[in-house]
C-alpha atoms as a PDB file:
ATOM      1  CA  UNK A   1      23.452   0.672   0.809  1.00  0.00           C
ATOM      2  CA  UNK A   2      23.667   2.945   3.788  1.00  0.00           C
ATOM      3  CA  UNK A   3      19.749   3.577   4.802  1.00  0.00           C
ATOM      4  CA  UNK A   4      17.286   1.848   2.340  1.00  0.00           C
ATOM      5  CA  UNK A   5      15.223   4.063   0.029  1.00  0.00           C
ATOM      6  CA  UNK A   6      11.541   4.189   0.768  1.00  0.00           C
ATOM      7  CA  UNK A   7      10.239   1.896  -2.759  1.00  0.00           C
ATOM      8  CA  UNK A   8       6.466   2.089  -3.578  1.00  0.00           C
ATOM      9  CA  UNK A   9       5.380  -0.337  -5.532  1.00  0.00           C
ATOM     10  CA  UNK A  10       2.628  -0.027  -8.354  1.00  0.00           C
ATOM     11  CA  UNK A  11       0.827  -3.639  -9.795  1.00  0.00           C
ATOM     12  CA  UNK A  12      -1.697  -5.491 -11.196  1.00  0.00           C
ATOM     13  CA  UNK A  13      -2.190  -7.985  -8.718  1.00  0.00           C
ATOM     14  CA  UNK A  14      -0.611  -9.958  -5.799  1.00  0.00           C
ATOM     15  CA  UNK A  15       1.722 -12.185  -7.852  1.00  0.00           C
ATOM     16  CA  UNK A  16       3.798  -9.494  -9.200  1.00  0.00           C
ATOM     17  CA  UNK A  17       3.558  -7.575  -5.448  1.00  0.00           C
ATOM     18  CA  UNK A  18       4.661 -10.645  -3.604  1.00  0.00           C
ATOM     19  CA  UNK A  19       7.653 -11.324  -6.638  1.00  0.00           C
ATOM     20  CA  UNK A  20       8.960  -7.780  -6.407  1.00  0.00           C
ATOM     21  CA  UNK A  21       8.747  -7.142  -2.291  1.00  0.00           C
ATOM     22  CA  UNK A  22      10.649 -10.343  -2.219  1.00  0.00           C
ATOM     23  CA  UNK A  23      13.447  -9.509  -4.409  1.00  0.00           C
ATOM     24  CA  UNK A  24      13.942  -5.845  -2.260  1.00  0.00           C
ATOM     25  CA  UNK A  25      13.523  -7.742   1.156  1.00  0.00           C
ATOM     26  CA  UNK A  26      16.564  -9.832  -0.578  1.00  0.00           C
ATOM     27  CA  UNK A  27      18.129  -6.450  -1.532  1.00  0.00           C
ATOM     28  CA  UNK A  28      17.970  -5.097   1.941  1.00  0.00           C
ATOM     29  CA  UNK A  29      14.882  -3.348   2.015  1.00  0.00           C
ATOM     30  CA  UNK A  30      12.568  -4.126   4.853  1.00  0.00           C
ATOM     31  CA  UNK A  31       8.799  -4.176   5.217  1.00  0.00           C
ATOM     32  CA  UNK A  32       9.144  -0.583   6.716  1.00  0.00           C
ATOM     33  CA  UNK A  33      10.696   0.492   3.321  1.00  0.00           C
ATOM     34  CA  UNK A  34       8.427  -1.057   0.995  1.00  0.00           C
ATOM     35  CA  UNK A  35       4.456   0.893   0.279  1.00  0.00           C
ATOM     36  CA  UNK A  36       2.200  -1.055  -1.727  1.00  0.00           C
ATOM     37  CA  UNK A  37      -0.776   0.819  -2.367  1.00  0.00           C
ATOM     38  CA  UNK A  38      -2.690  -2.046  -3.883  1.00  0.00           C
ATOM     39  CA  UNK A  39      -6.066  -2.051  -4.119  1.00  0.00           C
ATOM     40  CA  UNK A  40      -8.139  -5.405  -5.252  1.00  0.00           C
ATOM     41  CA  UNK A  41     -11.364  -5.094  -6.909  1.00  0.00           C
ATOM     42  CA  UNK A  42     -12.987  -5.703 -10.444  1.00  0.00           C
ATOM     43  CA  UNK A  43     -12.028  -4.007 -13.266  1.00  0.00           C
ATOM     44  CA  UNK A  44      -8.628  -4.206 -15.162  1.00  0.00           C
ATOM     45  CA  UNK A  45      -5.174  -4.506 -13.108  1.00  0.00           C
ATOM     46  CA  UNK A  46      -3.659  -3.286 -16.022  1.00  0.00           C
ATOM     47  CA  UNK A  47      -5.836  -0.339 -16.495  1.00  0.00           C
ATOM     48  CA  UNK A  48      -5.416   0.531 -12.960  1.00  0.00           C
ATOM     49  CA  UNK A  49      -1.777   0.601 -13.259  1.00  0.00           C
ATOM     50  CA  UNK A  50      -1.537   2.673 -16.321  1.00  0.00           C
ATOM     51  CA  UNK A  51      -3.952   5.201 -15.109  1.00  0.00           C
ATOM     52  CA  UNK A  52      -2.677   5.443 -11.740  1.00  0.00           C
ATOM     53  CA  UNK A  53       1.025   6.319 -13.150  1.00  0.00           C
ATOM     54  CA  UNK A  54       0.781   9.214 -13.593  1.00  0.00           C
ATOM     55  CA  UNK A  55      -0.117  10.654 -10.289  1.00  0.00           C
ATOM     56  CA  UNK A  56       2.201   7.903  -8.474  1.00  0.00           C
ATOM     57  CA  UNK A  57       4.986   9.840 -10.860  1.00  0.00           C
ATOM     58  CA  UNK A  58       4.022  12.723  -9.495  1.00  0.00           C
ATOM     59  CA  UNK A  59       3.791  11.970  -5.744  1.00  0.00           C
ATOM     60  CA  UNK A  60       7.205   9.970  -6.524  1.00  0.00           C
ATOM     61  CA  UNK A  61       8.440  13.617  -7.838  1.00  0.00           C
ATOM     62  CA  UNK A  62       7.132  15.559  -5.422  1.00  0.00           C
ATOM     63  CA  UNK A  63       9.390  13.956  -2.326  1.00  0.00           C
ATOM     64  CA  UNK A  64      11.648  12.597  -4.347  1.00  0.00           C
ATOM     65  CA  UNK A  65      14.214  15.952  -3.759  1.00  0.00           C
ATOM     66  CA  UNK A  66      14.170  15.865   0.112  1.00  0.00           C
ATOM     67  CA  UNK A  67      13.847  12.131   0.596  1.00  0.00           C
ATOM     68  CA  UNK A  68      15.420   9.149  -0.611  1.00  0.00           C
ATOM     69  CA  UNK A  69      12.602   6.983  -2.225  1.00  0.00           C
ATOM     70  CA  UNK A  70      12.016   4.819  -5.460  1.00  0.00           C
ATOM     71  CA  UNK A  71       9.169   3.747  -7.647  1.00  0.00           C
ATOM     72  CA  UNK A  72       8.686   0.530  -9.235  1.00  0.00           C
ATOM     73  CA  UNK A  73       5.658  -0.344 -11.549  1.00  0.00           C
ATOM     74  CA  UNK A  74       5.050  -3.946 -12.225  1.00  0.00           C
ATOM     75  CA  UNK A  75       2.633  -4.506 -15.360  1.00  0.00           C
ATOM     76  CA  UNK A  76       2.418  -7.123 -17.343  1.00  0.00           C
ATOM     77  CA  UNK A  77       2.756  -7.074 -21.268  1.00  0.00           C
ATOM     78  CA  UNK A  78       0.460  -9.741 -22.092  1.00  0.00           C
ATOM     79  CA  UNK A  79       0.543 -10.091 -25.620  1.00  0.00           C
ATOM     80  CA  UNK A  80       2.092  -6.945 -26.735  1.00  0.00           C
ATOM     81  CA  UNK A  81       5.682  -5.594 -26.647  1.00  0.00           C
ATOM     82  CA  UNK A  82       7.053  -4.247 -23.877  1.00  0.00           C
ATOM     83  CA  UNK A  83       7.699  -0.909 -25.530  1.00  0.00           C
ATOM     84  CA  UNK A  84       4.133  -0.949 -26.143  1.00  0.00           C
ATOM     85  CA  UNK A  85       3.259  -0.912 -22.381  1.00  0.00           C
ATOM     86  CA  UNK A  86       5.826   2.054 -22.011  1.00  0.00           C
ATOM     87  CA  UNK A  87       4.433   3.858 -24.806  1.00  0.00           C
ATOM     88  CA  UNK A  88       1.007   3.596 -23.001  1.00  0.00           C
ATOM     89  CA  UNK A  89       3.111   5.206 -20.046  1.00  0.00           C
ATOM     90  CA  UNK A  90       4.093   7.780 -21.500  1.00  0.00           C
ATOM     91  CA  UNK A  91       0.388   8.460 -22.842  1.00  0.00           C
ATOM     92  CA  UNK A  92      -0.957   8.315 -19.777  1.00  0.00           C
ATOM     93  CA  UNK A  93       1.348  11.032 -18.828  1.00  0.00           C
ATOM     94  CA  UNK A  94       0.761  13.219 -21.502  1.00  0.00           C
ATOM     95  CA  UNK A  95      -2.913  12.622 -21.288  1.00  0.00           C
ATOM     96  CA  UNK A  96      -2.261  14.125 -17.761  1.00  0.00           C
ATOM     97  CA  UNK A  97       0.115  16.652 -18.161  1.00  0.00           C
ATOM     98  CA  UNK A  98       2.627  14.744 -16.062  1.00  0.00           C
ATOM     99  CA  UNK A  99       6.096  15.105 -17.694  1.00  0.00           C
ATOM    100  CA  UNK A 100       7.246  11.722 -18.883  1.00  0.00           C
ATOM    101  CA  UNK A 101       9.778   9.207 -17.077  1.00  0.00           C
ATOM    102  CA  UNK A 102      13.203  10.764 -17.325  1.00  0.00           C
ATOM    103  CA  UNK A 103      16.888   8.077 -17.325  1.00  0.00           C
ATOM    104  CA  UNK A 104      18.167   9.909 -13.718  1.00  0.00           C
ATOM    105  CA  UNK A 105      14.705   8.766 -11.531  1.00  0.00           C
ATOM    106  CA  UNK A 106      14.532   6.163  -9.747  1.00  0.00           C
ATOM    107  CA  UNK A 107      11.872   4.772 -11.160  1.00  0.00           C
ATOM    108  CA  UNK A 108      11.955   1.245 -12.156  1.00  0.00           C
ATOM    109  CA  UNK A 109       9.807  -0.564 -15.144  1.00  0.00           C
ATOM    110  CA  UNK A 110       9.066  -4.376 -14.788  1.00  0.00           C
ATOM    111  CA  UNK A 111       7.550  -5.321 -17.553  1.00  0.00           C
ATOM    112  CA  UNK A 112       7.777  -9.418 -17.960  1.00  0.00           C
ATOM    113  CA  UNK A 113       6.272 -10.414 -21.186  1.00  0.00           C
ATOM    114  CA  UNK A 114       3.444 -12.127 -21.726  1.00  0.00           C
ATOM    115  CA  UNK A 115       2.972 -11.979 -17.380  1.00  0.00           C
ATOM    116  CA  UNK A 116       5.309 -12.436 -14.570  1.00  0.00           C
ATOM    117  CA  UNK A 117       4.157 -16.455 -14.578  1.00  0.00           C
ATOM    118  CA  UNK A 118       6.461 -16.548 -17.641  1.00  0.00           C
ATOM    119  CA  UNK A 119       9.699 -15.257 -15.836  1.00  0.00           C
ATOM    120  CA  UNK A 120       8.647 -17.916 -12.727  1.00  0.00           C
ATOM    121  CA  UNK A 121       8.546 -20.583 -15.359  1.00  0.00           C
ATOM    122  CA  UNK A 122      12.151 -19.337 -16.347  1.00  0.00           C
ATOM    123  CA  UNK A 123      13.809 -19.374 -13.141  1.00  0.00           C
ATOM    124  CA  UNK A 124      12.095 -22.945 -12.556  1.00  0.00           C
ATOM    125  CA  UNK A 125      14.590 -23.779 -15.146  1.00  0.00           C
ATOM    126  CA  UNK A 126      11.849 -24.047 -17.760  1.00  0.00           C
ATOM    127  CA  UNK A 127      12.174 -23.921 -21.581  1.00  0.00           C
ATOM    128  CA  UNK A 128      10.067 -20.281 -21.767  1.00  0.00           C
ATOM    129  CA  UNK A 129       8.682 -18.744 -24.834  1.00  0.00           C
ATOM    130  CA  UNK A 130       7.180 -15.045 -24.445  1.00  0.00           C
ATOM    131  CA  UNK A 131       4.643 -15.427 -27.582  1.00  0.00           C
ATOM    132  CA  UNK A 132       3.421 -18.416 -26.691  1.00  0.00           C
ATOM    133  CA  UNK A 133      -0.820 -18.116 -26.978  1.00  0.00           C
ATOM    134  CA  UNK A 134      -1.176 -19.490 -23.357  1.00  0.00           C
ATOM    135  CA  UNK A 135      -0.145 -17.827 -20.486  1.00  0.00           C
ATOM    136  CA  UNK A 136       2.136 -20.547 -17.887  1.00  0.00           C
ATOM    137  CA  UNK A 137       0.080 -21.578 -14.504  1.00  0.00           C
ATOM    138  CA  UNK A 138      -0.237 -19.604 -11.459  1.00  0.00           C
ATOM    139  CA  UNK A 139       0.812 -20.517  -8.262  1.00  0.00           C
ATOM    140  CA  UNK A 140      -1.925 -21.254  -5.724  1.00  0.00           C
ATOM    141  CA  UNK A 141      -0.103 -19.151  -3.141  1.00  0.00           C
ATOM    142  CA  UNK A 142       1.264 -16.083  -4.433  1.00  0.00           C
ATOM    143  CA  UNK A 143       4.007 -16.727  -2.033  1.00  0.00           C
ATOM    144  CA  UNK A 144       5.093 -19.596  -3.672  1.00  0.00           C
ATOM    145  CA  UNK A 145       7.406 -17.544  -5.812  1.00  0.00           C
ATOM    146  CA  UNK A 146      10.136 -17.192  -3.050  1.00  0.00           C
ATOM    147  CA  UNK A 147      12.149 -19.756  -4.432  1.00  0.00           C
ATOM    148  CA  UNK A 148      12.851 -18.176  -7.874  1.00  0.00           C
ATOM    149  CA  UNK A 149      13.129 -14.998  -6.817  1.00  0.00           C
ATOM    150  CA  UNK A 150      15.356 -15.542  -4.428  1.00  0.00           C
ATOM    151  CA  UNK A 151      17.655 -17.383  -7.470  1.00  0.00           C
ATOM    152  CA  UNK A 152      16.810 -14.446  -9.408  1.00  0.00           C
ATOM    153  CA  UNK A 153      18.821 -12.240  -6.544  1.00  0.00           C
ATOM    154  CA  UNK A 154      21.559 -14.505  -7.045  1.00  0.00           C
ATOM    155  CA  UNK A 155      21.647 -14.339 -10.791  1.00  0.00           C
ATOM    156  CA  UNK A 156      21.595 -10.492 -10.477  1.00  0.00           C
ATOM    157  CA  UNK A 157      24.332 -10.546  -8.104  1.00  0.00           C
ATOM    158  CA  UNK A 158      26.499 -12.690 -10.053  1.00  0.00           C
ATOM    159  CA  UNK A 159      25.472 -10.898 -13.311  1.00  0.00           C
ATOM    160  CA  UNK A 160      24.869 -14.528 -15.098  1.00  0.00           C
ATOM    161  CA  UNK A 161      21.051 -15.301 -16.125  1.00  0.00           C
ATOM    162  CA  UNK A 162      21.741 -18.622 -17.282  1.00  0.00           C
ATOM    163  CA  UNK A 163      20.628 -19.956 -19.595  1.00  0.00           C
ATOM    164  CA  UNK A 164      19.631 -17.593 -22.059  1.00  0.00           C
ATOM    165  CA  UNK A 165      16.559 -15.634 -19.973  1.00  0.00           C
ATOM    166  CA  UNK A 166      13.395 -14.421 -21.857  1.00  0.00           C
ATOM    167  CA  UNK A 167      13.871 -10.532 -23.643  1.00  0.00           C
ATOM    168  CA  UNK A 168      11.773  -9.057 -20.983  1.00  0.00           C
ATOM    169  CA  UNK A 169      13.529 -10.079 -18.183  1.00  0.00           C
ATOM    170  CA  UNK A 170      16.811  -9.709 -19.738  1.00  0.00           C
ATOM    171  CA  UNK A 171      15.632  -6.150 -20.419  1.00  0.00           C
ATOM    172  CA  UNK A 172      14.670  -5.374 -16.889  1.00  0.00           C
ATOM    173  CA  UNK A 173      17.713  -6.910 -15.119  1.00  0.00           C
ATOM    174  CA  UNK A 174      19.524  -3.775 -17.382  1.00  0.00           C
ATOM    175  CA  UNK A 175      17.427  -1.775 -16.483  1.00  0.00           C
ATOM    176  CA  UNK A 176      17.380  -2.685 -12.414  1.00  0.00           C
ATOM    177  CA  UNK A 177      21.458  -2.049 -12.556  1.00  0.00           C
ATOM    178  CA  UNK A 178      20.699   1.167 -13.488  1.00  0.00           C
ATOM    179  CA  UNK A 179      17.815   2.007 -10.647  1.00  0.00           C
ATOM    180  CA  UNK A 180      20.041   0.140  -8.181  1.00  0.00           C
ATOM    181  CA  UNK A 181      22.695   2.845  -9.050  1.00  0.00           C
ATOM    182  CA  UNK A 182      20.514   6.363  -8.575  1.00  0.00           C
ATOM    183  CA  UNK A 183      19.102   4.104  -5.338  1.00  0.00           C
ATOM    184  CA  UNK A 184      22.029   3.787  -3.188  1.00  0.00           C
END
């Protein structure tokens, strides 16, 4: 990668900001490259997120033909499918008359099923299972995830998630080759 995209990132909360500027820092991004507009308060993180697509999309859009830059919206799916959450999406965009995602941005869905505590678990080397009623523990210190993500960089690299990873991550590791391709 010659000069890094600029990458905003859109999320629910700190866990899934810290997981995902980790795993570009590993990718060669630097803190330079990397916005989070994140914004804590009450209310719902997802609600935020899926409300605030739509005009991140846009603003994303609007630079996105003189500059190099990416998008990548962490949510989690909680208990419903992923496809669910990207249906909601694509609501939110029609609610907003914001055309919908197209395949050649480079914008990138992570999605992990039931919430990114469940892909952490995973790449502890934990037996994971996405339906499960009970979300897995958080980490006291968001940061806490540097370990696994950084063995998730290696995994990606290598193009081996062993052993058998959860759908959702599975899923988003496809989709990541294909962002990583329209981002260099």
């Amino acid at each position: 990668m010659s000069k890094p995209a600029k990458i905003t990132i859109l999320c629910e909360d700190l866990q899934q900001a810290c997981f995902v500027r980790r795993f570009l820092l590993n990718r060669g991004w630097t803190r330079g490259d990397i916005r989070e507009p994140f914004r804590l308060g009450g209310g719902s993180g997802e609600q935020r997120v899926r409300e605030e697509y739509p005009r991140m999309l846009r603003a994303y859009r609007s630079k996105a033909n003189h500059l190099r830059n990416g998008l990548v919206v962490v949510i989690d799916a909680d208990t419903k499918p992923v496809a669910g959450r990207i249906r909601a999406f694509d609501a939110a965009c029609d609610e907003q008359g914001v055309p919908r995602r197209r395949q050649d941005e480079r914008v990138l869905y992570v999605i992990p099923k039931r919430n990114i505590e469940t892909w952490l678990a995973y790449l502890r080397g934990e037996q994971v299972d996405e339906n499960r009623p009970d979300p897995y523990p958080k980490y006291k210190y968001e940061s806490q995830c540097h370990a696994e993500v950084d063995k998730l960089d290696v995994m990606c690299k290598t193009g081996e998630l062993d052993p058998v990873p959860p759908p959702s991550l599975q899923q988003c590791c496809e989709e990541f080759q294909a962002f990583w391709q329209l981002i260099q």
